[in-house]
Protein backbone atom coordinates (compact mmCIF):
# COMPACT_ATOMS: atom_id res chain seq x y z
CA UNK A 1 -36.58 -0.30 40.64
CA UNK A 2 -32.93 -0.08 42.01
CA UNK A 3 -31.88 -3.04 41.94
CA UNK A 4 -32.84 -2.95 38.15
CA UNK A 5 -31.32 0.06 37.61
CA UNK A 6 -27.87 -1.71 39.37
CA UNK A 7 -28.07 -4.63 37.47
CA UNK A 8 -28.46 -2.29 33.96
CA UNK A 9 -25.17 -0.54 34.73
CA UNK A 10 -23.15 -3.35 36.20
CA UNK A 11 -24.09 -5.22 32.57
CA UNK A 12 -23.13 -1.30 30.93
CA UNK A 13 -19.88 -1.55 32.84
CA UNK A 14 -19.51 -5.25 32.28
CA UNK A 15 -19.87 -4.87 27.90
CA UNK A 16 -17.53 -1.81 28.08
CA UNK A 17 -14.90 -3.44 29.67
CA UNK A 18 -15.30 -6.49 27.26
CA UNK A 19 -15.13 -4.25 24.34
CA UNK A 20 -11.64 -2.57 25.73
CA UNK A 21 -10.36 -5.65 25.85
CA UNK A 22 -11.13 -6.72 22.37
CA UNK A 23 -9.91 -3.71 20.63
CA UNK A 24 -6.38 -4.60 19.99
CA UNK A 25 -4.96 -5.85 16.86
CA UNK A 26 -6.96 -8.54 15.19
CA UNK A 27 -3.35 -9.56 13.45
CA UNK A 28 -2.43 -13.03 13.67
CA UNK A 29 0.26 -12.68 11.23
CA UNK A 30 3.15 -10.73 11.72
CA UNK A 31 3.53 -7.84 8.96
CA UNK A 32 6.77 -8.12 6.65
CA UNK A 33 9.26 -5.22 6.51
CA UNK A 34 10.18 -6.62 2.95
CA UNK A 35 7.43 -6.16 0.09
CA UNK A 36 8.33 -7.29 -3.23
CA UNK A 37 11.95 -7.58 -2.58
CA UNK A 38 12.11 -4.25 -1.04
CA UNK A 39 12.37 -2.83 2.23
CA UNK A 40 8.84 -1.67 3.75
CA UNK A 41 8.15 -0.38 7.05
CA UNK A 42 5.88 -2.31 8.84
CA UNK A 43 4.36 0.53 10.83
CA UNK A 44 3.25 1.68 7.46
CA UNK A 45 2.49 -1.07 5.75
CA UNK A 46 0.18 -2.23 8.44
CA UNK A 47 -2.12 0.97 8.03
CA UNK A 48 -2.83 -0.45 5.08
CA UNK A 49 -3.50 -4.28 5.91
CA UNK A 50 -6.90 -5.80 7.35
CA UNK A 51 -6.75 -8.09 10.29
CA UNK A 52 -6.79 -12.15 9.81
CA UNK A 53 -4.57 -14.86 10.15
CA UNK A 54 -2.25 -15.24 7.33
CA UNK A 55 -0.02 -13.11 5.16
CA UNK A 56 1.42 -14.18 2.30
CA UNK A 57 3.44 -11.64 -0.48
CA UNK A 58 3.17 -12.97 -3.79
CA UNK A 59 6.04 -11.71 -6.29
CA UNK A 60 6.03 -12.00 -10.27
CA UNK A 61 6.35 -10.13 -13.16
CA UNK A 62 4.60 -9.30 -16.20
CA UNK A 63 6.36 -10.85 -19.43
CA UNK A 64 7.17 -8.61 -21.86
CA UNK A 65 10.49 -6.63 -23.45
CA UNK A 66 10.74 -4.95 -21.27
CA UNK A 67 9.97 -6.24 -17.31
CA UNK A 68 6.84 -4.85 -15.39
CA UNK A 69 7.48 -6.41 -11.68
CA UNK A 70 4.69 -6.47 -9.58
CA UNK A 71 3.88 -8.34 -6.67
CA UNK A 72 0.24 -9.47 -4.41
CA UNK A 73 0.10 -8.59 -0.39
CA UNK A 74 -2.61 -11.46 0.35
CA UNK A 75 -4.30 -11.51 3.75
CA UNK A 76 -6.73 -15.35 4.09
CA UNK A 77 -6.41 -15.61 0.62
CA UNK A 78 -7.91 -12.37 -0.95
CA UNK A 79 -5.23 -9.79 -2.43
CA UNK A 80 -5.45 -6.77 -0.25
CA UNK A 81 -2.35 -4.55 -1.24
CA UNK A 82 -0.73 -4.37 -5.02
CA UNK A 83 2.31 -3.28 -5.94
CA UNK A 84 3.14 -2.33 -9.70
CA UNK A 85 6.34 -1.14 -10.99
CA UNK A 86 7.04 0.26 -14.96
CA UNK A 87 9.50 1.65 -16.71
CA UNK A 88 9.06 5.04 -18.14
CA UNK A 89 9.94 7.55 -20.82
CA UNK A 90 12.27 11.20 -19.16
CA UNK A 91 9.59 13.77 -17.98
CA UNK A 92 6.96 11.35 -17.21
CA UNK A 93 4.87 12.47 -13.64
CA UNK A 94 3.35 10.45 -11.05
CA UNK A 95 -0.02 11.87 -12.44
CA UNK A 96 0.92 10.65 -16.59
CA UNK A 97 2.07 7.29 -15.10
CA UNK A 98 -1.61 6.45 -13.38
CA UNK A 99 -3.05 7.56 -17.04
CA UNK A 100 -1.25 4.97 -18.33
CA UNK A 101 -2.32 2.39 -16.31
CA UNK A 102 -5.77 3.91 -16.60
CA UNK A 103 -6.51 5.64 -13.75
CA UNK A 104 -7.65 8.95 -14.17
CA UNK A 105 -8.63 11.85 -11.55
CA UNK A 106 -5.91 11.17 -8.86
CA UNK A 107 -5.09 13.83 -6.88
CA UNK A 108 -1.83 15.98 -7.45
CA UNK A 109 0.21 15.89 -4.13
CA UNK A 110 3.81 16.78 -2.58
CA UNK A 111 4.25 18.95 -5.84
CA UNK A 112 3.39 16.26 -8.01
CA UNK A 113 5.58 13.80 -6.51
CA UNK A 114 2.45 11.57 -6.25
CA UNK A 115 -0.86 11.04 -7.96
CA UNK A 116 -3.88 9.96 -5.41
CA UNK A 117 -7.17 8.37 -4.81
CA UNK A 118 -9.03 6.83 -2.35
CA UNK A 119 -7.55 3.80 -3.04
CA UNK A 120 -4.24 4.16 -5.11
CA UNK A 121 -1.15 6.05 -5.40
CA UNK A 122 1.45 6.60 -7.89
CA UNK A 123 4.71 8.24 -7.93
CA UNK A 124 7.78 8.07 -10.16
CA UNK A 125 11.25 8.09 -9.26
CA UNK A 126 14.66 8.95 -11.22
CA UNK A 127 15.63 5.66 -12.85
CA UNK A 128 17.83 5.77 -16.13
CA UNK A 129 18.44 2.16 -18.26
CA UNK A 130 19.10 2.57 -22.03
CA UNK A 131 18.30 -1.41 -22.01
CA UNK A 132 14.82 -0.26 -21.29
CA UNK A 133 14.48 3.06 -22.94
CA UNK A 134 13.49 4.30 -19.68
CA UNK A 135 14.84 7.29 -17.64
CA UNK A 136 11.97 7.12 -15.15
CA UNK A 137 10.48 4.44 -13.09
CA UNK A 138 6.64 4.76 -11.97
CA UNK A 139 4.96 2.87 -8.78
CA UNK A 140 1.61 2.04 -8.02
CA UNK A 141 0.31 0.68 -4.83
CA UNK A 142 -3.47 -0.06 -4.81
CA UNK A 143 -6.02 -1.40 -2.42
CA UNK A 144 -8.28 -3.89 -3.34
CA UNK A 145 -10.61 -3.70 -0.42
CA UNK A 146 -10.26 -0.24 1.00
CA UNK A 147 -12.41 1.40 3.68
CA UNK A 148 -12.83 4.43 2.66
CA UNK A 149 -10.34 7.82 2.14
CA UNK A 150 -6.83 5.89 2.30
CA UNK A 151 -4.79 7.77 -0.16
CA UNK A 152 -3.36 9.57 2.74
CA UNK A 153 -1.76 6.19 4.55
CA UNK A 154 -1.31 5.11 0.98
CA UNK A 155 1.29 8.57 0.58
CA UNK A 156 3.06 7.42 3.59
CA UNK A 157 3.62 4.15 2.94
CA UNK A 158 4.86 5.12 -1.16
CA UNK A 159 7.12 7.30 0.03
CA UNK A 160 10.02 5.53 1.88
CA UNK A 161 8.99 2.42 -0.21
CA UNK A 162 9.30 3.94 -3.17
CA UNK A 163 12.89 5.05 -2.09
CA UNK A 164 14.06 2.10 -1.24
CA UNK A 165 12.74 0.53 -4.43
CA UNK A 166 14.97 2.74 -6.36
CA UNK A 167 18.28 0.81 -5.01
CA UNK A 168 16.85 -2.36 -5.44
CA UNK A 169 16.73 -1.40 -9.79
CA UNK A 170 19.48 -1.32 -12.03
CA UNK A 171 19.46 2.07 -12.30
CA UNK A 172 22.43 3.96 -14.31
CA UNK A 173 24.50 6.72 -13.09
């Protein structure tokens, strides 16, 4: 009955130490601190990213008058992060901008500097260009495959991005 007993904990002990050892990052790729032409912290960005081998950021944008750049974070070939910039009219919130890309109910936070849900966020900076009849510029970042509650990471991530994004535009003075 002991030796049993031994044997049971000693293969206990043996599975937990297994399963400390495999808890690490399942990354094989390295995470980009550029996203769409942009700076990006990679501390934040990988919050956001599953594990698996290969990265790959795919960058376009939408024709049109008026330009609607966007860009694809794709982890073993499924699109895992997206990244949507437009040009908006003076006065237009973070919470007006995700109506007009038809997402409704976000979540009001930082004083309406973003609109959140589970799986997006919006905000919209300062951004004037008479070419584009625009004085605002909205971004949306949206998980395709999210695990749950990750508007909070999301926030994080938007928020130094979406500064950054701001001196890549040609934004007048």
């Amino acid at each position: 009955m002991i030796r049993h007993k031994a044997v049971g904990v000693l293969g206990v002990l043996a599975l937990l130490t297994l399963a400390g050892c495999s808890g690490g990052d399942d990354r094989a790729y390295s995470v980009p601190d550029e996203l769409c032409g942009v700076p990006a912290k990679p501390e934040l960005t990988k919050d956001l990213l599953p594990g698996g081998d290969k990265l790959k950021v795919v960058k376009s944008q939408a024709s049109g008058a008026v330009p609607r750049p966007y860009c694809d974070v794709v982890v073993d070939g499924d699109t895992e992060l997206s990244i949507q910039g437009n040009w908006q009219p003076a006065g237009t919130t973070a919470e007006q901008a995700a109506e007009k890309s038809h997402s409704f109910n976000l979540r009001p936070a930082d004083g309406g500097r973003f609109a959140l849900w589970d799986d997006e966020a919006f905000t919209v900076i300062d951004c004037k260009n008479t070419t584009y009849k625009a004085e605002r510029f909205s971004i949306e970042a949206r998980l395709v495959h999210a695990d749950g509650d990750m508007s909070k990471k999301l926030q994080r991530f938007l928020a130094p991005f979406s500064e950054a994004y701001r001196k890549s535009l040609p934004c007048e003075s």
